[in-house]
C-alpha atoms as a PDB file:
ATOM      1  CA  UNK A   1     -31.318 -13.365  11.779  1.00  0.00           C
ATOM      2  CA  UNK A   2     -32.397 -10.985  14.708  1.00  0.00           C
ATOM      3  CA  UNK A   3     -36.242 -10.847  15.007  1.00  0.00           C
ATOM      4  CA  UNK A   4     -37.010  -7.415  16.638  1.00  0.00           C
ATOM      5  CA  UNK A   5     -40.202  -8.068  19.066  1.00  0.00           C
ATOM      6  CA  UNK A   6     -41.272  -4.636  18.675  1.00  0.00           C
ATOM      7  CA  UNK A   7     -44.671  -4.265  16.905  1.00  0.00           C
ATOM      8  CA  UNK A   8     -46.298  -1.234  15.824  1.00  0.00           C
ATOM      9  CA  UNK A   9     -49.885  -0.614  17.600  1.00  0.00           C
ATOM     10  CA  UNK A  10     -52.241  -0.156  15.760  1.00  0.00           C
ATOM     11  CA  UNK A  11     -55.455   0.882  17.794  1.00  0.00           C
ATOM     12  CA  UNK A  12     -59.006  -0.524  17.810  1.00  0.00           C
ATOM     13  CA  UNK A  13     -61.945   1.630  16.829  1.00  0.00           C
ATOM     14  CA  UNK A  14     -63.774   0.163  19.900  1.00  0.00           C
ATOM     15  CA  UNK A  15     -61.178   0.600  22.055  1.00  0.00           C
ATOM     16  CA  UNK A  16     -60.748   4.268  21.778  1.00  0.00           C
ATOM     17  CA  UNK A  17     -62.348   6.482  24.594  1.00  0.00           C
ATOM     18  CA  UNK A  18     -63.382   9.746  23.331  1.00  0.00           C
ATOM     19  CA  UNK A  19     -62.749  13.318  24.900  1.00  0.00           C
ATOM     20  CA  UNK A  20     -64.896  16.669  24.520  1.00  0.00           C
ATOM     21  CA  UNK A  21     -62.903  19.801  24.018  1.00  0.00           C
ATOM     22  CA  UNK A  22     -64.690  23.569  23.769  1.00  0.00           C
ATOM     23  CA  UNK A  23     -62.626  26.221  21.646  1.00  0.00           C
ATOM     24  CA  UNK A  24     -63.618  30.087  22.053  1.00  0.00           C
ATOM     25  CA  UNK A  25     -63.070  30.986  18.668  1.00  0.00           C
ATOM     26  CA  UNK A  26     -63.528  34.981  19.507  1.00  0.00           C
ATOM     27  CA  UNK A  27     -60.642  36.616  17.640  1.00  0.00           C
ATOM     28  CA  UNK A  28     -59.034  33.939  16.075  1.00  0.00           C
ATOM     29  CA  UNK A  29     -58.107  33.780  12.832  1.00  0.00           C
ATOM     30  CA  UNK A  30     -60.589  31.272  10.583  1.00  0.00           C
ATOM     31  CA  UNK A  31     -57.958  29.080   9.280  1.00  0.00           C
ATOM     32  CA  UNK A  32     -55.395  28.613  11.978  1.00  0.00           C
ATOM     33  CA  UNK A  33     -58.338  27.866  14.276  1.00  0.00           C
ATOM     34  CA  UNK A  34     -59.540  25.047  11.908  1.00  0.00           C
ATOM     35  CA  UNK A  35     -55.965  23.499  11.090  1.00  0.00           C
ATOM     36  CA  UNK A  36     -56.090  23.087  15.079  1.00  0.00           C
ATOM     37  CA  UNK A  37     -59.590  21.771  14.797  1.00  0.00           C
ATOM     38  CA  UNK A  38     -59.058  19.712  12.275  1.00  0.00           C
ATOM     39  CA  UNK A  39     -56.138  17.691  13.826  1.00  0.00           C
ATOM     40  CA  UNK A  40     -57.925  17.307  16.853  1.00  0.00           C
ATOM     41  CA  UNK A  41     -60.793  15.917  15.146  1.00  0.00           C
ATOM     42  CA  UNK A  42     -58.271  13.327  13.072  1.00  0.00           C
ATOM     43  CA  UNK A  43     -56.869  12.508  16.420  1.00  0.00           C
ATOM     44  CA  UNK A  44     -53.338  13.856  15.455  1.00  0.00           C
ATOM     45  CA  UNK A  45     -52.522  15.277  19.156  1.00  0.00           C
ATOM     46  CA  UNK A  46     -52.643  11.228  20.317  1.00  0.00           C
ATOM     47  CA  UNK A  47     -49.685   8.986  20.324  1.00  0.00           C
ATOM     48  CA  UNK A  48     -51.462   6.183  18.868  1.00  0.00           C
ATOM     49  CA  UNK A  49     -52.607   8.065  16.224  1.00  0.00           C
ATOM     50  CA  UNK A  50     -53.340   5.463  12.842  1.00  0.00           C
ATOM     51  CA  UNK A  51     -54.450   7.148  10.014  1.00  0.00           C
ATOM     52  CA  UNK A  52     -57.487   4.941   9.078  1.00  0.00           C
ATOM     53  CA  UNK A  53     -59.133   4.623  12.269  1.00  0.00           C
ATOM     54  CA  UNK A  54     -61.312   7.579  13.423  1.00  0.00           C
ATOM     55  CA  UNK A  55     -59.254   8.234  17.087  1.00  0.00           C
ATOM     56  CA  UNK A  56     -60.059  11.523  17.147  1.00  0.00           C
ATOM     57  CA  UNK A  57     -62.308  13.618  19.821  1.00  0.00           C
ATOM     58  CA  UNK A  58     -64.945  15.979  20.018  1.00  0.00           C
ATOM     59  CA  UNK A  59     -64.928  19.365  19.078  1.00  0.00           C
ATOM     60  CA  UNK A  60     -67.367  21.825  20.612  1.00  0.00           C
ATOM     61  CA  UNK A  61     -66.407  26.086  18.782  1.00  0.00           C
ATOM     62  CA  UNK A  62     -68.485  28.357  20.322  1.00  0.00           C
ATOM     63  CA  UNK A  63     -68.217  32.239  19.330  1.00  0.00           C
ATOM     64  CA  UNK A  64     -67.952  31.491  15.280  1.00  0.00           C
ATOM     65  CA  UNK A  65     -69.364  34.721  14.154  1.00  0.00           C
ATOM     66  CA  UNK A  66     -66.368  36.205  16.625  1.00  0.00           C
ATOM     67  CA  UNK A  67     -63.769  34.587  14.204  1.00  0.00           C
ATOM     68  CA  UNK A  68     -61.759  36.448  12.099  1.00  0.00           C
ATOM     69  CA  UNK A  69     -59.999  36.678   8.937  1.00  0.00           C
ATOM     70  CA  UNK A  70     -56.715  38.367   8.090  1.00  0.00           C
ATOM     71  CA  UNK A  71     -55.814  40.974   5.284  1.00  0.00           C
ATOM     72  CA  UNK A  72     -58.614  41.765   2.413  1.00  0.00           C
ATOM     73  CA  UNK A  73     -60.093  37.941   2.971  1.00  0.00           C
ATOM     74  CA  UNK A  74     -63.273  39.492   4.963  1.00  0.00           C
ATOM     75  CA  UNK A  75     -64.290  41.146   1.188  1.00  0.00           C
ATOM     76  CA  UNK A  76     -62.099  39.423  -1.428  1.00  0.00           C
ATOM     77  CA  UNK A  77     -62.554  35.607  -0.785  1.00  0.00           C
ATOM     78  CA  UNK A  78     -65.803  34.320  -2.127  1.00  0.00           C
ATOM     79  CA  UNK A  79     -68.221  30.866  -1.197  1.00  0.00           C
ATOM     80  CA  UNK A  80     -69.308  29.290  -4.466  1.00  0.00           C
ATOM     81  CA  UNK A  81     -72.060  27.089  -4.577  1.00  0.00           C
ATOM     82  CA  UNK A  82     -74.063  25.483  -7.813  1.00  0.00           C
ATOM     83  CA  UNK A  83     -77.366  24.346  -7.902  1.00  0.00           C
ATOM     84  CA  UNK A  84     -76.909  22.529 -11.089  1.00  0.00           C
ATOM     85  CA  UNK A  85     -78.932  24.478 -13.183  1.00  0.00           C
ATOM     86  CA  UNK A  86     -78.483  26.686 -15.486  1.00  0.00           C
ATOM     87  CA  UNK A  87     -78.160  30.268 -13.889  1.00  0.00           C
ATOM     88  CA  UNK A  88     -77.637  28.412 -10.485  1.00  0.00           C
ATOM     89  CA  UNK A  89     -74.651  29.969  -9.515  1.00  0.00           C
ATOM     90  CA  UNK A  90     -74.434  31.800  -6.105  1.00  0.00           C
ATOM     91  CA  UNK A  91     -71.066  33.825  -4.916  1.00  0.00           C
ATOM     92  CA  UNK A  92     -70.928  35.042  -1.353  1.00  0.00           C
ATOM     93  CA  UNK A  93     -68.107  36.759   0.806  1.00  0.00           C
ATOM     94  CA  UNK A  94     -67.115  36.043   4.186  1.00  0.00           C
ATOM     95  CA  UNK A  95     -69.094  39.266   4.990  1.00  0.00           C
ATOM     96  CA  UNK A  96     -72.470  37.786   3.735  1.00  0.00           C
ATOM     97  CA  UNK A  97     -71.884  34.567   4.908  1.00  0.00           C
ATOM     98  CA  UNK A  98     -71.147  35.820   8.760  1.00  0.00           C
ATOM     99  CA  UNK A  99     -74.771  37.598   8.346  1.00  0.00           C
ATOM    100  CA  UNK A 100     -76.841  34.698   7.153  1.00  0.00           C
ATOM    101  CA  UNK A 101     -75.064  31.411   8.999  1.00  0.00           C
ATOM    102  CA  UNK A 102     -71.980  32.117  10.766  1.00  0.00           C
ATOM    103  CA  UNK A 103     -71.107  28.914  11.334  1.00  0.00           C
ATOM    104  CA  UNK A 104     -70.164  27.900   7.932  1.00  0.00           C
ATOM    105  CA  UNK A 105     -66.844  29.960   7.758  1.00  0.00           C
ATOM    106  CA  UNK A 106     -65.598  27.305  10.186  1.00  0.00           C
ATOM    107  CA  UNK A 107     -67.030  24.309   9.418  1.00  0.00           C
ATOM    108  CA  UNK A 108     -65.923  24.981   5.937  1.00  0.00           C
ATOM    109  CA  UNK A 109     -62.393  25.573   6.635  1.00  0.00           C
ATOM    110  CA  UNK A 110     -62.276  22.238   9.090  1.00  0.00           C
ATOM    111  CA  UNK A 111     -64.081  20.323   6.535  1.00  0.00           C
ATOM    112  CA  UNK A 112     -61.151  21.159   3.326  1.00  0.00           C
ATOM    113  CA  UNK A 113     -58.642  19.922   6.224  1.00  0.00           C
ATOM    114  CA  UNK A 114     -60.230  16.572   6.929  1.00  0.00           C
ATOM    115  CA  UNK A 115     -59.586  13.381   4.731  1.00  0.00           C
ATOM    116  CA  UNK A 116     -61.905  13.458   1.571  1.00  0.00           C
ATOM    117  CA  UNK A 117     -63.384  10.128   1.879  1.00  0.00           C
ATOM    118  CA  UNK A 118     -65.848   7.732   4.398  1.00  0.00           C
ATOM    119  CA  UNK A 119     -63.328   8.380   7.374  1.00  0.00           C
ATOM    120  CA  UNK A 120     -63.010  12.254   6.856  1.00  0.00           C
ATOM    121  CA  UNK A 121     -66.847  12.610   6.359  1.00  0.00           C
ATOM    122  CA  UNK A 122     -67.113  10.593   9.697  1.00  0.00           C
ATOM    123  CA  UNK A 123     -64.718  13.002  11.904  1.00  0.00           C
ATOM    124  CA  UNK A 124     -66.441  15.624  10.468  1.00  0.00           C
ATOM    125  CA  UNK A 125     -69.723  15.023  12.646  1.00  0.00           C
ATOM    126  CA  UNK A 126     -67.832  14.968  15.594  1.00  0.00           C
ATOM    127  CA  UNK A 127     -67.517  18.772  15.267  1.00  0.00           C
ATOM    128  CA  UNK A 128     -69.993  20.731  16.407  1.00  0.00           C
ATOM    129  CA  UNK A 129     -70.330  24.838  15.538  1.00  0.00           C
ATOM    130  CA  UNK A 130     -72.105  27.748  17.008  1.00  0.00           C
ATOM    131  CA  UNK A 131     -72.562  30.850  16.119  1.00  0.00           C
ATOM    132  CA  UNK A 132     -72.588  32.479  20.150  1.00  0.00           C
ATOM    133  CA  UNK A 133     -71.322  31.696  23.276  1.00  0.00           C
ATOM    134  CA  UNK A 134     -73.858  28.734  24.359  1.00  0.00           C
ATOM    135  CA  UNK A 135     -73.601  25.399  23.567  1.00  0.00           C
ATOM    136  CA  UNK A 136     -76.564  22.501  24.234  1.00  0.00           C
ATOM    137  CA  UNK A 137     -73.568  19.525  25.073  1.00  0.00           C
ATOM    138  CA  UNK A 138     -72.605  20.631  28.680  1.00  0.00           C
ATOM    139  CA  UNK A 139     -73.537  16.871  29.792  1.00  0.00           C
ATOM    140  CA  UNK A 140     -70.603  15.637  28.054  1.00  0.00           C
ATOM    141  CA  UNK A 141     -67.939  18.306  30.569  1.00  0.00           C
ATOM    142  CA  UNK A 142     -66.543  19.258  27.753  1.00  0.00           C
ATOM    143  CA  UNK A 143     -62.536  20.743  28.855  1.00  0.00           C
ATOM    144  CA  UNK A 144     -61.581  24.082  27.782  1.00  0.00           C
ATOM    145  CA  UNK A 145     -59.037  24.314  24.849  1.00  0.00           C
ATOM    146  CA  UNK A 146     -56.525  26.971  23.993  1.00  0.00           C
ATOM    147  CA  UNK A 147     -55.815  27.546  20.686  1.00  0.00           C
ATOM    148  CA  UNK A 148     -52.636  29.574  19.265  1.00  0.00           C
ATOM    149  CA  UNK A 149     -54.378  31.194  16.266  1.00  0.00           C
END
């Protein structure tokens, strides 16, 4: 029998070294931005990606309230939330939601892309949102990033 004595890697959570990337999210579209986002955040772009280890990077998006969304979404989508109580239910459009925290559009849409479990809840705090142009993590030299959304 012919033993191969190829393995497939499988990476080390301690072994990973971690990069900072900055998106400009001024007129790009909400959900293209965060399926970009998103895989960035899974680690996706790396070629030893493995799907349960976090190998993903950082993810500074600066300009949210610049995003955008395309056709009627900007007045026909709606945010639900419950309070769970009775009465407790609160609808709000992307128009609203821009006006009171901006920064939810986007980390909503990342957040629906991510794994629903431990891991994905884990990559998700390695995205950070804001609503202008300034950003408090310029220690970390984070790189620019061009997205195609």
């Amino acid at each position: 029998m012919n033993t191969n004595s190829f393995k497939t890697a499988s990476v080390k959570p301690d072994s990973i070294e971690r990069d900072w990337y900055v998106v400009d999210a001024t007129d790009k579209v909400v959900g293209r931005l965060a399926s970009e986002v998103a895989s960035i955040l899974r680690g996706k772009h790396r070629p030893f990606f493995t799907p349960h280890v976090d190998c993903g990077d950082f993810v500074i998006v600066v300009n949210a309230e610049k995003a955008r969304f395309t056709g009627l979404k900007e007045t026909d989508k709606t945010y639900f939330t419950y309070s769970g109580y009775p009465g407790g239910q609160k609808f709000r459009s992307p128009a609203e939601q821009r006006k009171r925290r901006p920064e939810f559009l986007i980390e909503h849409a990342v957040k629906g892309m991510l794994p629903k479990n431990k891991l994905g809840r884990r990559m998700f705090k390695k995205l950070k949102v804001y609503a202008g142009s300034e950003h408090p993590h310029q220690a970390q030299e984070p790189q620019p990033l061009e997205v195609d959304a």
